[in-house]
Protein backbone atom coordinates (compact mmCIF):
# COMPACT_ATOMS: atom_id res chain seq x y z
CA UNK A 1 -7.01 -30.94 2.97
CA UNK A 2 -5.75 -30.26 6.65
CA UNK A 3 -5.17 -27.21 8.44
CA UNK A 4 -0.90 -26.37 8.39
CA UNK A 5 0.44 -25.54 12.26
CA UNK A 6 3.84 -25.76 13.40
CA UNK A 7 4.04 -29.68 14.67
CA UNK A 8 4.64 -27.93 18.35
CA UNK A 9 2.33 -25.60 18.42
CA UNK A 10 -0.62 -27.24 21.25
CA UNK A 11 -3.27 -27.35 19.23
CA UNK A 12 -1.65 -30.02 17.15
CA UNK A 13 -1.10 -32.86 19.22
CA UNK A 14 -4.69 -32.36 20.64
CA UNK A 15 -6.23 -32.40 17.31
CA UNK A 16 -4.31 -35.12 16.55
CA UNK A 17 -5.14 -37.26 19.39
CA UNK A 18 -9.06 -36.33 18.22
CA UNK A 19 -7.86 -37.37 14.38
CA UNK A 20 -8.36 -34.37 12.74
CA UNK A 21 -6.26 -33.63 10.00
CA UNK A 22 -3.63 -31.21 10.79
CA UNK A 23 -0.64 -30.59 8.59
CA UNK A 24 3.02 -29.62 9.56
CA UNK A 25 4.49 -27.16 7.75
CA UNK A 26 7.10 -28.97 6.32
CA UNK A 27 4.87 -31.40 4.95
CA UNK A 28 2.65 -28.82 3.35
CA UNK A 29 5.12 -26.79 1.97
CA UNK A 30 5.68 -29.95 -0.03
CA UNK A 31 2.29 -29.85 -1.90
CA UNK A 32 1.60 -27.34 -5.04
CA UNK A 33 -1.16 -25.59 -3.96
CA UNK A 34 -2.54 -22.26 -2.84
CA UNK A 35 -3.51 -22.28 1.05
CA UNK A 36 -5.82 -19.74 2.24
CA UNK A 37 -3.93 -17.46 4.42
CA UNK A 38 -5.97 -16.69 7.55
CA UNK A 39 -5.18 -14.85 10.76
CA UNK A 40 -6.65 -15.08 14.17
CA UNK A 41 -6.36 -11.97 16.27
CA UNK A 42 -6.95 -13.71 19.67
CA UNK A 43 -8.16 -10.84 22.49
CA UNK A 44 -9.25 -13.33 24.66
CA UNK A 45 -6.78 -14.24 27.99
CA UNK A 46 -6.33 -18.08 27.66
CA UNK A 47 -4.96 -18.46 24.37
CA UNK A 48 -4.44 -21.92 23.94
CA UNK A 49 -7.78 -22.68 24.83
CA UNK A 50 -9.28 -20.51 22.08
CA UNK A 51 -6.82 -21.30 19.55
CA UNK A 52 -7.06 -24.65 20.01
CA UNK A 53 -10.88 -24.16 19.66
CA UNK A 54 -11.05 -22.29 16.81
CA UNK A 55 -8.33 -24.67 15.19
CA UNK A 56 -10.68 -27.31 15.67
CA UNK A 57 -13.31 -26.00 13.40
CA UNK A 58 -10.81 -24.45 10.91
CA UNK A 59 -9.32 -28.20 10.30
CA UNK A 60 -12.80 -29.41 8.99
CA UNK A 61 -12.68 -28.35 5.70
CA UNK A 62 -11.40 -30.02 2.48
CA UNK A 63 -9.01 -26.65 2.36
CA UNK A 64 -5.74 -26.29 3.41
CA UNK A 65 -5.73 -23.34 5.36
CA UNK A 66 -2.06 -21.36 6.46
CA UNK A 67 -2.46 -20.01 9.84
CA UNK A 68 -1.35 -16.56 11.53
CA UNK A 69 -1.77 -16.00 15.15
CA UNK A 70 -1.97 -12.52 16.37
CA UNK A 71 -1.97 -10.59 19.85
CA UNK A 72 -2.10 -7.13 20.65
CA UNK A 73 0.85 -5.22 21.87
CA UNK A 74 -1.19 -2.43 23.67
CA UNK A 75 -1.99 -5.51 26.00
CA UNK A 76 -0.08 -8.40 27.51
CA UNK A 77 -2.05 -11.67 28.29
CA UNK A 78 -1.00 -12.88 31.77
CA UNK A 79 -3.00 -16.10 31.42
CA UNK A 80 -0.58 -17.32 28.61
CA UNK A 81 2.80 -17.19 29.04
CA UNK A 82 5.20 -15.35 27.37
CA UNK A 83 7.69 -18.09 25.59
CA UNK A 84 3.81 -19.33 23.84
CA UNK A 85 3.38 -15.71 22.75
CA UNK A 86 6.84 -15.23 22.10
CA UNK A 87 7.19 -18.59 20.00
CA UNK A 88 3.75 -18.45 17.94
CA UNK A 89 2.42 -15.25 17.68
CA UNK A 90 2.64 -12.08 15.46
CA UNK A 91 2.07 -8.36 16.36
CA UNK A 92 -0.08 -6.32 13.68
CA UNK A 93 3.05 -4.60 12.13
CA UNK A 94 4.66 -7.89 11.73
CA UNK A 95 1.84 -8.27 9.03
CA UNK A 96 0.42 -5.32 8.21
CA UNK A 97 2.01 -5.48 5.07
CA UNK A 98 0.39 -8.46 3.95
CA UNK A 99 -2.86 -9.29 2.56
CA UNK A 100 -4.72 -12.90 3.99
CA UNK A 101 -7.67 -14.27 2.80
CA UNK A 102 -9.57 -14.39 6.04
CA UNK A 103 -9.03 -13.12 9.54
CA UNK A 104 -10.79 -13.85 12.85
CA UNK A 105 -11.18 -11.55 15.52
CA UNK A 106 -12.25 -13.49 18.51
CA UNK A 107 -14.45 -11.76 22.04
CA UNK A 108 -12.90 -10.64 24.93
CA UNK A 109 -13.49 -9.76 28.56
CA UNK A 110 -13.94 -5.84 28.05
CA UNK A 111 -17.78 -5.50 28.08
CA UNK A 112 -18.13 -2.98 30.87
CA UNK A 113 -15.66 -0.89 29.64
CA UNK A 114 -16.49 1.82 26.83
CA UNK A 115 -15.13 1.11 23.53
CA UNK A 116 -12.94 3.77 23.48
CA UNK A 117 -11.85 2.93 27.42
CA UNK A 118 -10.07 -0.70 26.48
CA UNK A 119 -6.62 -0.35 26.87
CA UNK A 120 -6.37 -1.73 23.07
CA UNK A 121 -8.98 0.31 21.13
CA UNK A 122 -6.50 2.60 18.98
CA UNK A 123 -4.49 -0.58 18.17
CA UNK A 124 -7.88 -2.41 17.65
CA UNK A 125 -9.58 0.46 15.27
CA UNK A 126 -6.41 0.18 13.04
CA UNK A 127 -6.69 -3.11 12.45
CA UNK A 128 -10.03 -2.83 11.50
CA UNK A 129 -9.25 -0.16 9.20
CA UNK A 130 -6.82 -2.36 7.57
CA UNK A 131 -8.84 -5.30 7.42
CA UNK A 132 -11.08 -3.56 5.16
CA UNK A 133 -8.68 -3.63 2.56
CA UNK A 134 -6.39 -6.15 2.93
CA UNK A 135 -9.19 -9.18 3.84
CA UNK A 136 -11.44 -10.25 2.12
CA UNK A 137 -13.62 -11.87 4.77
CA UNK A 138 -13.00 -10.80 8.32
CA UNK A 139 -15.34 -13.34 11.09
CA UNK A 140 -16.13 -11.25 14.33
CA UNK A 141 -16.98 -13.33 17.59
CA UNK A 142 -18.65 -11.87 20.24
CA UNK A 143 -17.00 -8.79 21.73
CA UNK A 144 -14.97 -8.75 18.43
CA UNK A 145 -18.66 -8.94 16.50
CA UNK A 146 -19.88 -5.70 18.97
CA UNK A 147 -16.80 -4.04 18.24
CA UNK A 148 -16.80 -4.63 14.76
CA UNK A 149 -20.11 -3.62 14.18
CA UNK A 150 -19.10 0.15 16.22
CA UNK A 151 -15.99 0.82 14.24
CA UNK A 152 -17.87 0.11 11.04
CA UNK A 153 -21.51 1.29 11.39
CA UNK A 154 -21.50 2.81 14.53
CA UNK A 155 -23.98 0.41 16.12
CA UNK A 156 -23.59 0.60 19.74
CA UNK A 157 -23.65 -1.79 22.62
CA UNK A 158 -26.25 -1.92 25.54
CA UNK A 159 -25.93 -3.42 28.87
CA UNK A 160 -28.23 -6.32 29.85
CA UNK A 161 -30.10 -6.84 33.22
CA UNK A 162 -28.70 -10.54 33.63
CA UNK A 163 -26.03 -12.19 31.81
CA UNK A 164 -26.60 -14.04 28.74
CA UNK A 165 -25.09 -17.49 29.86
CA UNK A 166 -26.03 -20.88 28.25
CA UNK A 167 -27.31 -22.29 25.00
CA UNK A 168 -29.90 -21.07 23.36
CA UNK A 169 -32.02 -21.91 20.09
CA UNK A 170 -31.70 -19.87 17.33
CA UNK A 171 -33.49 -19.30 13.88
CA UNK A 172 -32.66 -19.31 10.58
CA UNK A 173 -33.81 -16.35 8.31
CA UNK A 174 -32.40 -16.86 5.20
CA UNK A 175 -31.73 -20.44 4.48
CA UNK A 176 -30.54 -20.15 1.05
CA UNK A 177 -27.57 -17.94 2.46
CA UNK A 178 -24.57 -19.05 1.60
CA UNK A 179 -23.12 -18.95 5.63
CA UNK A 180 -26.12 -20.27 6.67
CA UNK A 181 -26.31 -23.80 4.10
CA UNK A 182 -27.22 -27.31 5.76
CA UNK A 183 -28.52 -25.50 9.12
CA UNK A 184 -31.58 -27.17 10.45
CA UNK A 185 -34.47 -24.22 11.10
CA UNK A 186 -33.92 -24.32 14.67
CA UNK A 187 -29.86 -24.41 15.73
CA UNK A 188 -28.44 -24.02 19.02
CA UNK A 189 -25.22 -22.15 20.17
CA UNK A 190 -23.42 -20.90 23.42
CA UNK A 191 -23.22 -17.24 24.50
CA UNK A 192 -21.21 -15.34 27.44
CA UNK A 193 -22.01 -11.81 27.83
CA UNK A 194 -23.27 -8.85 29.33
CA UNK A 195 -23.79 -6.90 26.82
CA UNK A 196 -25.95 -6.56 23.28
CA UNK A 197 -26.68 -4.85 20.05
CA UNK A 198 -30.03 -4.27 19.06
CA UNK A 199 -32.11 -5.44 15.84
CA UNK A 200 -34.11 -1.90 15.62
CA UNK A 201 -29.93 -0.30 15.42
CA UNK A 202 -28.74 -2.75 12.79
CA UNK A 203 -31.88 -2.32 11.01
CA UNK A 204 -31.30 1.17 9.93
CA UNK A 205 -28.23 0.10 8.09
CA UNK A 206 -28.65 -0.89 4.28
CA UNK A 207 -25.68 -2.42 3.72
CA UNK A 208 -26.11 -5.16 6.68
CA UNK A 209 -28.83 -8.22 7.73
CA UNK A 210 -29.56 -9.89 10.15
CA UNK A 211 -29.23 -13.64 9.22
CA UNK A 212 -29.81 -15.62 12.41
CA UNK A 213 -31.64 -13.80 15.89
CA UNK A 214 -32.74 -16.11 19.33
CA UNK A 215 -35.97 -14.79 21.32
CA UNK A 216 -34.00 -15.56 23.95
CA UNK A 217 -30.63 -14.38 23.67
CA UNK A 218 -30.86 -11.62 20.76
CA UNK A 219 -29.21 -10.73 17.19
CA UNK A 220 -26.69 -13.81 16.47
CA UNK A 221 -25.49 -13.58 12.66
CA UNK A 222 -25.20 -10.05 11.62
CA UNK A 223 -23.63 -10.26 7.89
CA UNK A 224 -22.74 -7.28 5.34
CA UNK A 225 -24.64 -8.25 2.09
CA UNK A 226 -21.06 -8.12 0.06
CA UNK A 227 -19.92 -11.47 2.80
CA UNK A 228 -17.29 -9.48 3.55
CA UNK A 229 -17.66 -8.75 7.11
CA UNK A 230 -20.08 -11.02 9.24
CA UNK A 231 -20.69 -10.56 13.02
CA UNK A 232 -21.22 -13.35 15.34
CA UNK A 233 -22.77 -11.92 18.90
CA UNK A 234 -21.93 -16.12 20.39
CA UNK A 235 -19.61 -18.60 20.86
CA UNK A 236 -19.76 -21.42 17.95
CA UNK A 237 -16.01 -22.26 19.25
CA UNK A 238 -17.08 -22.99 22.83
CA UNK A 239 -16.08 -26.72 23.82
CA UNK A 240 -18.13 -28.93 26.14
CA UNK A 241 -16.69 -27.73 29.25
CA UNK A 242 -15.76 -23.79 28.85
CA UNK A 243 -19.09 -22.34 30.02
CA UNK A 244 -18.99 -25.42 32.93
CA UNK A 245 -15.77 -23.80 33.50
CA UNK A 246 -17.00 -20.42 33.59
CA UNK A 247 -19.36 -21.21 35.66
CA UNK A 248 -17.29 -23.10 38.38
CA UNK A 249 -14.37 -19.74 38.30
CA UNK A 250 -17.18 -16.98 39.07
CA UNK A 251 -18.68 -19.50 42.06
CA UNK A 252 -15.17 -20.33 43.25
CA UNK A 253 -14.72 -16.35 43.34
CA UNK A 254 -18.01 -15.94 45.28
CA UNK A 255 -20.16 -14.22 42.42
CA UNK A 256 -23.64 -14.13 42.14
CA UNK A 257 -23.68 -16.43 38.75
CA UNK A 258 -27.11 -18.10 37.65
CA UNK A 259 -26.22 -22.09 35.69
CA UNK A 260 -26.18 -21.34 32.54
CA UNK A 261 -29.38 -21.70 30.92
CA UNK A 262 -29.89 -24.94 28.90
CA UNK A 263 -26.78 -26.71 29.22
CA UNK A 264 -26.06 -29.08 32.45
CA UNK A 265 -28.72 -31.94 32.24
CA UNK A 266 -31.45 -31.21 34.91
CA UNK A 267 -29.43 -28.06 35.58
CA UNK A 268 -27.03 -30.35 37.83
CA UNK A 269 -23.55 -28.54 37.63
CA UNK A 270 -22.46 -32.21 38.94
CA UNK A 271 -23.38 -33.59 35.28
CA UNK A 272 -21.73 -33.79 32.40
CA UNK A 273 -22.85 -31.01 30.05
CA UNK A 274 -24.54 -32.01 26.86
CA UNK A 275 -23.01 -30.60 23.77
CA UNK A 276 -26.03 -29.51 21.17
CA UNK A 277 -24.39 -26.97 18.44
CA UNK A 278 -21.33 -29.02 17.51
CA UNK A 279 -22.72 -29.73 14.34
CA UNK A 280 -23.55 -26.02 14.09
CA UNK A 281 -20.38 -24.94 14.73
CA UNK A 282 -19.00 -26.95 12.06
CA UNK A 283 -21.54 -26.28 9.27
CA UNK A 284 -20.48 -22.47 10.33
CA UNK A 285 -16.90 -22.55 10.08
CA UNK A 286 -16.97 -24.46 6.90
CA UNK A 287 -19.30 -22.28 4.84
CA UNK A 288 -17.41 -19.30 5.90
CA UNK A 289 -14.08 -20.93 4.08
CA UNK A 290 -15.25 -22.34 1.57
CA UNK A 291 -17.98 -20.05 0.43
CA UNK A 292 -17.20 -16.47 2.08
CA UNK A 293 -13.59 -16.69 1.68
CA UNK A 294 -12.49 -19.99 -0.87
CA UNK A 295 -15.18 -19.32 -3.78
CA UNK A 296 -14.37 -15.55 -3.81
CA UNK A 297 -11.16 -14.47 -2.82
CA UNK A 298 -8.54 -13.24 -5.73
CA UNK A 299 -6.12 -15.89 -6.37
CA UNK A 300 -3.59 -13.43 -6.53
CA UNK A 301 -3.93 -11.75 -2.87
CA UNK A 302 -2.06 -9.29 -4.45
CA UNK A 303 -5.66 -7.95 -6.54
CA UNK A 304 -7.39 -7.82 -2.84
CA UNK A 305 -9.17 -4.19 -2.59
């Protein structure tokens, strides 16, 4: 089953043009069947890009999903402009009201500031709050995992030496886990930061584990043992070019920026960048629908606690 977008919503002529099965809503509204509702808070200041992204992986399932987009109001992106945000997206008390199925709460470009410094944070803690009771499987990604994982458990953040920048192996620690199902041993994934939790922090906390970690690049999968919360420290979503284009903004801007590690063949920025956790990403994406959200969630939203 495909994922249901409005037909003019970007995202849905590009995954169209890369045939993957998106759904108008007129068409699906025309089928008898339950979709999961799930909402993507997007923090992150080109929209379109991410949406379309996370779209991407959202459309390959055998699910029909219904999506929400959501922005902050405490903050106005001024890398997307305002008839997009006006035209597709939802503020939290357009929805609080509601229960969904799943939400994702994607990273953002806030890691030097304090938690409690983003311009955001009280807006951010409430919707935290609330998705504690009315989701019933809330995906964190990157900033969002690190902020997720304060507001909950109080694990804090530490700021690294060098950036983490590039693609890095990771392992698997519990392959039997239902997120974790038709990874190879070894995966790879993309990360962008400056910041980390700690394994020795998250350690302390009974009701959490660590399902995936990288010598090189840290904790990864951070999961509550219910399913209900799950932290991702990396970028699954990333396409081909968005660390390239990272890359090329902060040396266009005259920062000191290392190539990211892993990721241009021969580490020639001039080369086409291979693409190694595509695969990954999928597997990922999937397993959290179907089997952390799909396989548990009340039929009747209605019952969510």
């Amino acid at each position: 089953m495909p994922l249901k977008i409005p037909s003019d919503l970007p995202a849905f002529n590009i995954l169209k043009e890369e045939n993957i099965f998106v759904m108008s809503d007129s068409r699906a509204e025309s089928q008898d069947i339950r979709p999961l509702k799930i909402a993507i808070l997007n923090l992150m200041p080109t929209k379109i890009s991410t949406e379309t992204q996370l779209l991407r992986h959202l459309a390959n399932s055998p699910l029909q999903v219904d999506i929400t987009l959501l922005q902050t109001r405490t903050h106005t992106s001024s890398h997307t402009s305002s008839q997009h945000l006006d035209k597709f997206y939802n503020y939290f008390e357009d929805v609080k009201d509601q229960k969904f199925d799943g939400l994702i709460i994607t990273g953002a470009p806030v890691e030097h500031l304090v938690f409690e410094e983003v311009n955001y944070w009280n807006e951010l803690e409430e919707i935290l709050e609330w998705s504690s009771h009315n989701v019933f499987s809330t995906l964190h990604i990157c900033w969002g995992a690190q902020a997720g994982l304060y507001y909950h458990y109080g694990v804090p953040k530490y700021k690294l030496s060098n950036k983490v920048f590039g693609v890095y192996p990771h392992v698997v620690y519990k392959n039997n886990h239902e997120l974790l199902r038709g990874l190879d041993d070894i995966f790879y994934a993309p990360h962008s930061r400056h910041t980390e939790v700690l394994r020795e922090d998250i350690a302390k906390i009974p009701e959490l584990e660590i399902l995936s970690e990288s010598e090189e690049s840290g904790v990864f999968i951070v999961s509550e043992k219910s399913g209900r919360k799950i932290f991702i420290t990396g970028h699954l979503e990333y396409e081909r070019s968005t660390l390239r284009d990272e890359y090329l903004r902060d040396v266009n801007k005259g920062l000191d920026i290392d190539i990211p590690d892993n990721y241009f063949p021969n580490n020639d920025p001039s080369k086409l960048p291979y693409v190694t956790w595509r695969a990954s990403a999928n597997i990922i994406f999937s397993n959290w629908l179907n089997y952390c959200v799909y396989q548990k969630t009340p039929f009747n939203l209605e019952d969510l606690k």
